[in-house]
C-alpha atoms as a PDB file:
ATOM      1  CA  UNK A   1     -35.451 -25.993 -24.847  1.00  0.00           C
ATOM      2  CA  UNK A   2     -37.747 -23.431 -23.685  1.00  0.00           C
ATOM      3  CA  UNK A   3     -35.547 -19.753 -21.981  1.00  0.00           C
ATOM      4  CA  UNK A   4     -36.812 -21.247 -18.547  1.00  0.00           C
ATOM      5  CA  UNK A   5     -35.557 -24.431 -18.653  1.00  0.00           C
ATOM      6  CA  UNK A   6     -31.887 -22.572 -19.887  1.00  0.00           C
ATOM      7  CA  UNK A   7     -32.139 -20.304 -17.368  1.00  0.00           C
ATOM      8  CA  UNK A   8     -32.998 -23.510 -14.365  1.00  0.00           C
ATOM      9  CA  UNK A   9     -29.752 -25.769 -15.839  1.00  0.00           C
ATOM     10  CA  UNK A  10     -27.421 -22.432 -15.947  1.00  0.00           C
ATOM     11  CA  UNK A  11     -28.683 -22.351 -12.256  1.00  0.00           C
ATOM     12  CA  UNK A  12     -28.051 -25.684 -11.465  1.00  0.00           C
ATOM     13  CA  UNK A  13     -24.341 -25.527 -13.219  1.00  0.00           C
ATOM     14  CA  UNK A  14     -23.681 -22.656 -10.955  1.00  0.00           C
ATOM     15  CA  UNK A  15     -25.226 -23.778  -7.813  1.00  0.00           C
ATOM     16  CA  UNK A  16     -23.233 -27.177  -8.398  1.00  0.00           C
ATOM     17  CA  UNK A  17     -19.771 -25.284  -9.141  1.00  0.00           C
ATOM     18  CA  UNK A  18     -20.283 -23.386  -5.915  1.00  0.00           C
ATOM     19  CA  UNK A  19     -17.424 -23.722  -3.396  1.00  0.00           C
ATOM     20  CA  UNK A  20     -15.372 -26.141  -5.944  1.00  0.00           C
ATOM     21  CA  UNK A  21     -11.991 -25.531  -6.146  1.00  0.00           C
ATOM     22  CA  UNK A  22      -9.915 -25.359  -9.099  1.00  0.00           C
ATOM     23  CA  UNK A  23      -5.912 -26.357  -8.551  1.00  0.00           C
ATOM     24  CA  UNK A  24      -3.404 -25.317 -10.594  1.00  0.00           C
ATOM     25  CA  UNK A  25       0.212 -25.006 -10.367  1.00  0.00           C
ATOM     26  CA  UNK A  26       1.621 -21.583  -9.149  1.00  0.00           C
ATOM     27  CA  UNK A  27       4.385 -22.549 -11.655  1.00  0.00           C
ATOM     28  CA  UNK A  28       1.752 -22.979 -14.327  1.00  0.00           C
ATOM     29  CA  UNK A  29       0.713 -19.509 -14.855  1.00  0.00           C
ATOM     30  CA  UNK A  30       4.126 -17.897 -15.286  1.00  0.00           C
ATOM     31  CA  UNK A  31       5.143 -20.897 -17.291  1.00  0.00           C
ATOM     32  CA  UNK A  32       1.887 -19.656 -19.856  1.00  0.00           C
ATOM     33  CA  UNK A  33       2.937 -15.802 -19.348  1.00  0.00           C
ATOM     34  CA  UNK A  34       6.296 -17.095 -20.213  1.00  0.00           C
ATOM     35  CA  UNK A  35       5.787 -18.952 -23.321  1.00  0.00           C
ATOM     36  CA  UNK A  36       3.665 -16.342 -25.523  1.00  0.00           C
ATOM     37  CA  UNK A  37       5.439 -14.649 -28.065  1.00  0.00           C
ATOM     38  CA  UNK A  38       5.196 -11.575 -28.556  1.00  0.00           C
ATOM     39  CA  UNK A  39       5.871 -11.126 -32.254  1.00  0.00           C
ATOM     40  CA  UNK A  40       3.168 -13.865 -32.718  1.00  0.00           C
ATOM     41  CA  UNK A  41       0.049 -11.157 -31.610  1.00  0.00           C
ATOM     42  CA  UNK A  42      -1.472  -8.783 -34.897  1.00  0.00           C
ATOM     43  CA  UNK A  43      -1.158  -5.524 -34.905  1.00  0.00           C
ATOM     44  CA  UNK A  44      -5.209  -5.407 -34.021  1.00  0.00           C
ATOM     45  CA  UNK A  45      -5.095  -7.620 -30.653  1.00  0.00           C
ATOM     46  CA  UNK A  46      -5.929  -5.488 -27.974  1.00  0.00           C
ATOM     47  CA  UNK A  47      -4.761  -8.303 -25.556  1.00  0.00           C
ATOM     48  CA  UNK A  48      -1.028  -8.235 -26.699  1.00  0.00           C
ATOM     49  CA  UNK A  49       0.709 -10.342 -23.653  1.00  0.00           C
ATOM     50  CA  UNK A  50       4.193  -8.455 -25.041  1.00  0.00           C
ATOM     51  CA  UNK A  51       3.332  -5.406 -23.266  1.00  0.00           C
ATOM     52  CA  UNK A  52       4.955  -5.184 -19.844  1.00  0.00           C
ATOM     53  CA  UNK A  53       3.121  -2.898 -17.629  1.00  0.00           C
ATOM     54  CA  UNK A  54       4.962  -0.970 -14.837  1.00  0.00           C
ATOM     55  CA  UNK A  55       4.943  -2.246 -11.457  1.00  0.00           C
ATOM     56  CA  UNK A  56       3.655  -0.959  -8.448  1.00  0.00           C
ATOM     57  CA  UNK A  57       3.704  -0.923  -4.516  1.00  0.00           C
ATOM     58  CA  UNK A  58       1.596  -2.967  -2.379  1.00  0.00           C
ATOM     59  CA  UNK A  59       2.151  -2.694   0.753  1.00  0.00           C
ATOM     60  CA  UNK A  60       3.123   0.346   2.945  1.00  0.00           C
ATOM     61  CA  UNK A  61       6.760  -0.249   4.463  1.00  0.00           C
ATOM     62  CA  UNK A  62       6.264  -0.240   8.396  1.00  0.00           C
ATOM     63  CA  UNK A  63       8.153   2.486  10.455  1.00  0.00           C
ATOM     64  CA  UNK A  64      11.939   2.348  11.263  1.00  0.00           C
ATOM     65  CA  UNK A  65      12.495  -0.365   8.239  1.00  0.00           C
ATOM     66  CA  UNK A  66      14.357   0.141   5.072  1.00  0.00           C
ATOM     67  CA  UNK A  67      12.787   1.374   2.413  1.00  0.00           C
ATOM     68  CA  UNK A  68      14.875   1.380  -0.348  1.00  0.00           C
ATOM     69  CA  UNK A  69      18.636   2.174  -1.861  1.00  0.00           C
ATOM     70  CA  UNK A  70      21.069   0.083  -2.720  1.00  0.00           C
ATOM     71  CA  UNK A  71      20.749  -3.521  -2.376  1.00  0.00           C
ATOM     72  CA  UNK A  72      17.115  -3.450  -0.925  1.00  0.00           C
ATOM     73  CA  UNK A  73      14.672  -6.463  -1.673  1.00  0.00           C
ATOM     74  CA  UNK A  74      11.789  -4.369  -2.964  1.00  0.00           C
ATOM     75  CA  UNK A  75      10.168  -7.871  -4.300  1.00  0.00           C
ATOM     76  CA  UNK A  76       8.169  -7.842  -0.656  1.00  0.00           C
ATOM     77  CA  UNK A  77       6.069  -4.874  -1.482  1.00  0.00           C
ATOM     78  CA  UNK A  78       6.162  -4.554  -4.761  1.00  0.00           C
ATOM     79  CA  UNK A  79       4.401  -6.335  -7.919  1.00  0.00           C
ATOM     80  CA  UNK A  80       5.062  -6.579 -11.316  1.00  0.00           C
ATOM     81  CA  UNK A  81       8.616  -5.599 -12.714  1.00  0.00           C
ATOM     82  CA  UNK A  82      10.817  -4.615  -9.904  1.00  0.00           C
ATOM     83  CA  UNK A  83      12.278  -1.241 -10.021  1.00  0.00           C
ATOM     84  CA  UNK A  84      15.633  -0.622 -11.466  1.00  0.00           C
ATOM     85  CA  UNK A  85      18.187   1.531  -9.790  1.00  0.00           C
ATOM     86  CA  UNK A  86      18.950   1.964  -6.158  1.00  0.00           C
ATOM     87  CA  UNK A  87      17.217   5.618  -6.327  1.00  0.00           C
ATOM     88  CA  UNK A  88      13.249   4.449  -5.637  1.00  0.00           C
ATOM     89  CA  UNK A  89      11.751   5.466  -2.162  1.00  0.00           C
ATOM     90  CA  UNK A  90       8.805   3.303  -1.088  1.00  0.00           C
ATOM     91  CA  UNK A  91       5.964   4.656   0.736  1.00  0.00           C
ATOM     92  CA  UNK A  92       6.375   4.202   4.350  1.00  0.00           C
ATOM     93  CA  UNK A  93       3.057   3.459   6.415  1.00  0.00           C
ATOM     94  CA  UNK A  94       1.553   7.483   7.602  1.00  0.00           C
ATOM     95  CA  UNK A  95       3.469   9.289   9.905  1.00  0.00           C
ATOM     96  CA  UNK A  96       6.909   8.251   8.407  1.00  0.00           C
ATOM     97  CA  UNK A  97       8.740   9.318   4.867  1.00  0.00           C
ATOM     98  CA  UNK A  98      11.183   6.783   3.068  1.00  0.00           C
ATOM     99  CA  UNK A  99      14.332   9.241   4.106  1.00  0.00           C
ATOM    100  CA  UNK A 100      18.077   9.254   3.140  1.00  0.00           C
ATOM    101  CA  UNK A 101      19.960   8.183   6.420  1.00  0.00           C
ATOM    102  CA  UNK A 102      23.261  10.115   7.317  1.00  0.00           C
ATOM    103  CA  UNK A 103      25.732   8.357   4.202  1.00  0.00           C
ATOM    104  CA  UNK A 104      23.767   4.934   4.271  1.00  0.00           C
ATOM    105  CA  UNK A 105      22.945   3.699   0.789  1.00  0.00           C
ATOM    106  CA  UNK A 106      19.703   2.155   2.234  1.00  0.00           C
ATOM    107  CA  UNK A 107      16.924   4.984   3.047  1.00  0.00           C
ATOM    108  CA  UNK A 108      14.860   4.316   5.755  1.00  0.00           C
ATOM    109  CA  UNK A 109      11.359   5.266   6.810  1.00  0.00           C
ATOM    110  CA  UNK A 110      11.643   7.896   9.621  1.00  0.00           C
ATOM    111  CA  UNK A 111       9.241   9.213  11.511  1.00  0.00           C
ATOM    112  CA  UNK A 112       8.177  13.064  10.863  1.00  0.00           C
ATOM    113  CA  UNK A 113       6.852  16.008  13.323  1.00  0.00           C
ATOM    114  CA  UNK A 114       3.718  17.242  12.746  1.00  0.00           C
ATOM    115  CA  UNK A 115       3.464  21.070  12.568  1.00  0.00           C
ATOM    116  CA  UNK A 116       1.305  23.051  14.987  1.00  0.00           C
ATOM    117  CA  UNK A 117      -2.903  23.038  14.207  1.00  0.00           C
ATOM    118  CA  UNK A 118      -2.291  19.348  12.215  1.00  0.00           C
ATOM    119  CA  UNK A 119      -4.142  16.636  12.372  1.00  0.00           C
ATOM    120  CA  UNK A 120      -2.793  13.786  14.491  1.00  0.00           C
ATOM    121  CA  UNK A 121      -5.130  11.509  15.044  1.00  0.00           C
ATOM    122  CA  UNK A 122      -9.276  10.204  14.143  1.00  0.00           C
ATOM    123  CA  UNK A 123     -11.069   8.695  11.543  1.00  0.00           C
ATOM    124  CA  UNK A 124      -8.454   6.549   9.721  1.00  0.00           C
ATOM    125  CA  UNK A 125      -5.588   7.139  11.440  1.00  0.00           C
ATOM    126  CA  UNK A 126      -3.824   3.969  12.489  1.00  0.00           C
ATOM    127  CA  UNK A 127      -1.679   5.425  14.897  1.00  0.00           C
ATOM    128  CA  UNK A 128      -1.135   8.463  16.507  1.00  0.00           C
ATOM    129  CA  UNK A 129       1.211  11.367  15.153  1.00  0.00           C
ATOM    130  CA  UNK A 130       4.229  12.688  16.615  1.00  0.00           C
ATOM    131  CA  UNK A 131       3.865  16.457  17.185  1.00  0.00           C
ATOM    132  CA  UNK A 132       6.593  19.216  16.757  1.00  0.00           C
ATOM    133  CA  UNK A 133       7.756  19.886  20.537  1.00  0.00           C
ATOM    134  CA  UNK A 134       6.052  22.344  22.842  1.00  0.00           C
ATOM    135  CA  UNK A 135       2.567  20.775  21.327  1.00  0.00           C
ATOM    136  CA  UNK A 136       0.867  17.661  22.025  1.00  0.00           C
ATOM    137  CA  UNK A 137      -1.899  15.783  20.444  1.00  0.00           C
ATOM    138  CA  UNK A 138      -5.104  16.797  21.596  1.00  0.00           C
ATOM    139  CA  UNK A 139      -8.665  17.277  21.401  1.00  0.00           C
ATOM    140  CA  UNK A 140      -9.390  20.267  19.715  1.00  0.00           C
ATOM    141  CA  UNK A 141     -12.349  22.014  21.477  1.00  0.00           C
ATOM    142  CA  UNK A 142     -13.775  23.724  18.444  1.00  0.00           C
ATOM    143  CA  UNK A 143     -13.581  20.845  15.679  1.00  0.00           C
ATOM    144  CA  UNK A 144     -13.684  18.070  18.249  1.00  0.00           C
ATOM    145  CA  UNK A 145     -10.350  15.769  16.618  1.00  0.00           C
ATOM    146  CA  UNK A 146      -6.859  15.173  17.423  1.00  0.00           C
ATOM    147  CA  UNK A 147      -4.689  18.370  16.881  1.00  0.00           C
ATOM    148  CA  UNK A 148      -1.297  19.167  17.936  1.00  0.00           C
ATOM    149  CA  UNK A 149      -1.914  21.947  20.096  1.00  0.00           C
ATOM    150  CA  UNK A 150       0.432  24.232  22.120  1.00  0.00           C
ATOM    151  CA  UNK A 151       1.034  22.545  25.746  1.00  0.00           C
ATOM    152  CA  UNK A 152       0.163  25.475  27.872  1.00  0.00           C
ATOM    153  CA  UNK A 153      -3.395  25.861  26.181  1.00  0.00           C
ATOM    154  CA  UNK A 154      -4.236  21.871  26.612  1.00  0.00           C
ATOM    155  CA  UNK A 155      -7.432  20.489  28.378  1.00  0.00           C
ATOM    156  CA  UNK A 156      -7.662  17.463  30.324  1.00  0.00           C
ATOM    157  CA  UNK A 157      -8.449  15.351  26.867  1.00  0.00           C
ATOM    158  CA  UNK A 158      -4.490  15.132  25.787  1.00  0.00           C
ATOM    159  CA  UNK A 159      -4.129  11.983  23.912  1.00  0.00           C
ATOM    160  CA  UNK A 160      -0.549  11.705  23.473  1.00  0.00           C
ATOM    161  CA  UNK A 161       2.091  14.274  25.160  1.00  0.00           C
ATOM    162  CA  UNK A 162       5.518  14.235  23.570  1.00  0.00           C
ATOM    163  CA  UNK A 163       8.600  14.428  26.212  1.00  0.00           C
END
């Protein structure tokens, strides 16, 4: 067979594989993952299934929810090995920090002030940022983006005043 007429079937493989669906068990993989040995890989296999690799969050924990602590299901945002001990803080979604809570042995995300001059708001910001009090969030005149501002120096463009 001539390199064209490879190149047309690989083609026609993939244009006929196209949208096809492959099922298999969700059970199947961890059954697989489950059942390799890990004394059974060389020394030289870079692909050694034994080795567990740490786990990590996926998902930002929405504000005024647990976080973590004692007892907490971290198996919603989290993936791989869950962590151990009640001492891991997720990362709460911006504008909140995963926070002890008086003697609770949950911590919860709570919402933080933002100092004077910061940021609050723009380009990437889901929501808008609580500012410390006697400031609001504002348009800032000289950079043109949300700033928390002093109140008495604020233009008609306030975005979000804090009572």
């Amino acid at each position: 067979m001539s390199k064209l007429s490879l190149t047309m079937l690989a083609a026609a493989v993939m244009a006929a594989s196209v949208g096809r669906v492959v099922g298999i068990p969700a059970d199947a993989v961890v059954q697989n993952v489950s059942s390799v040995n890990a004394s059974s890989a060389s020394a030289n296999d870079t692909n050694d299934a034994g080795v567990v690799a740490s786990g990590h969050q996926i998902v930002d924990v929405s504000g005024a929810q647990a976080c973590g602590g004692e007892g907490f299901n971290y198996s919603r945002f989290w993936v791989g090995p869950i962590p151990d001990g009640d001492a891991t803080k997720l990362n709460c979604v911006p504008g909140y920090r995963c926070e002890m809570q008086d003697s609770s042995p949950i911590f919860w995300c709570k919402q933080y002030v933002l100092p004077l001059n910061a940021k609050c708001g723009g380009y990437m910001f889901y929501t808008l940022f609580k500012c410390i009090d006697g400031t609001a969030c504002t348009i800032d005149p000289v950079r043109y983006e949300p700033r928390c501002l002093p109140v008495d120096k604020l233009s008609p463009s306030v975005i979000n005043e804090n009572a």
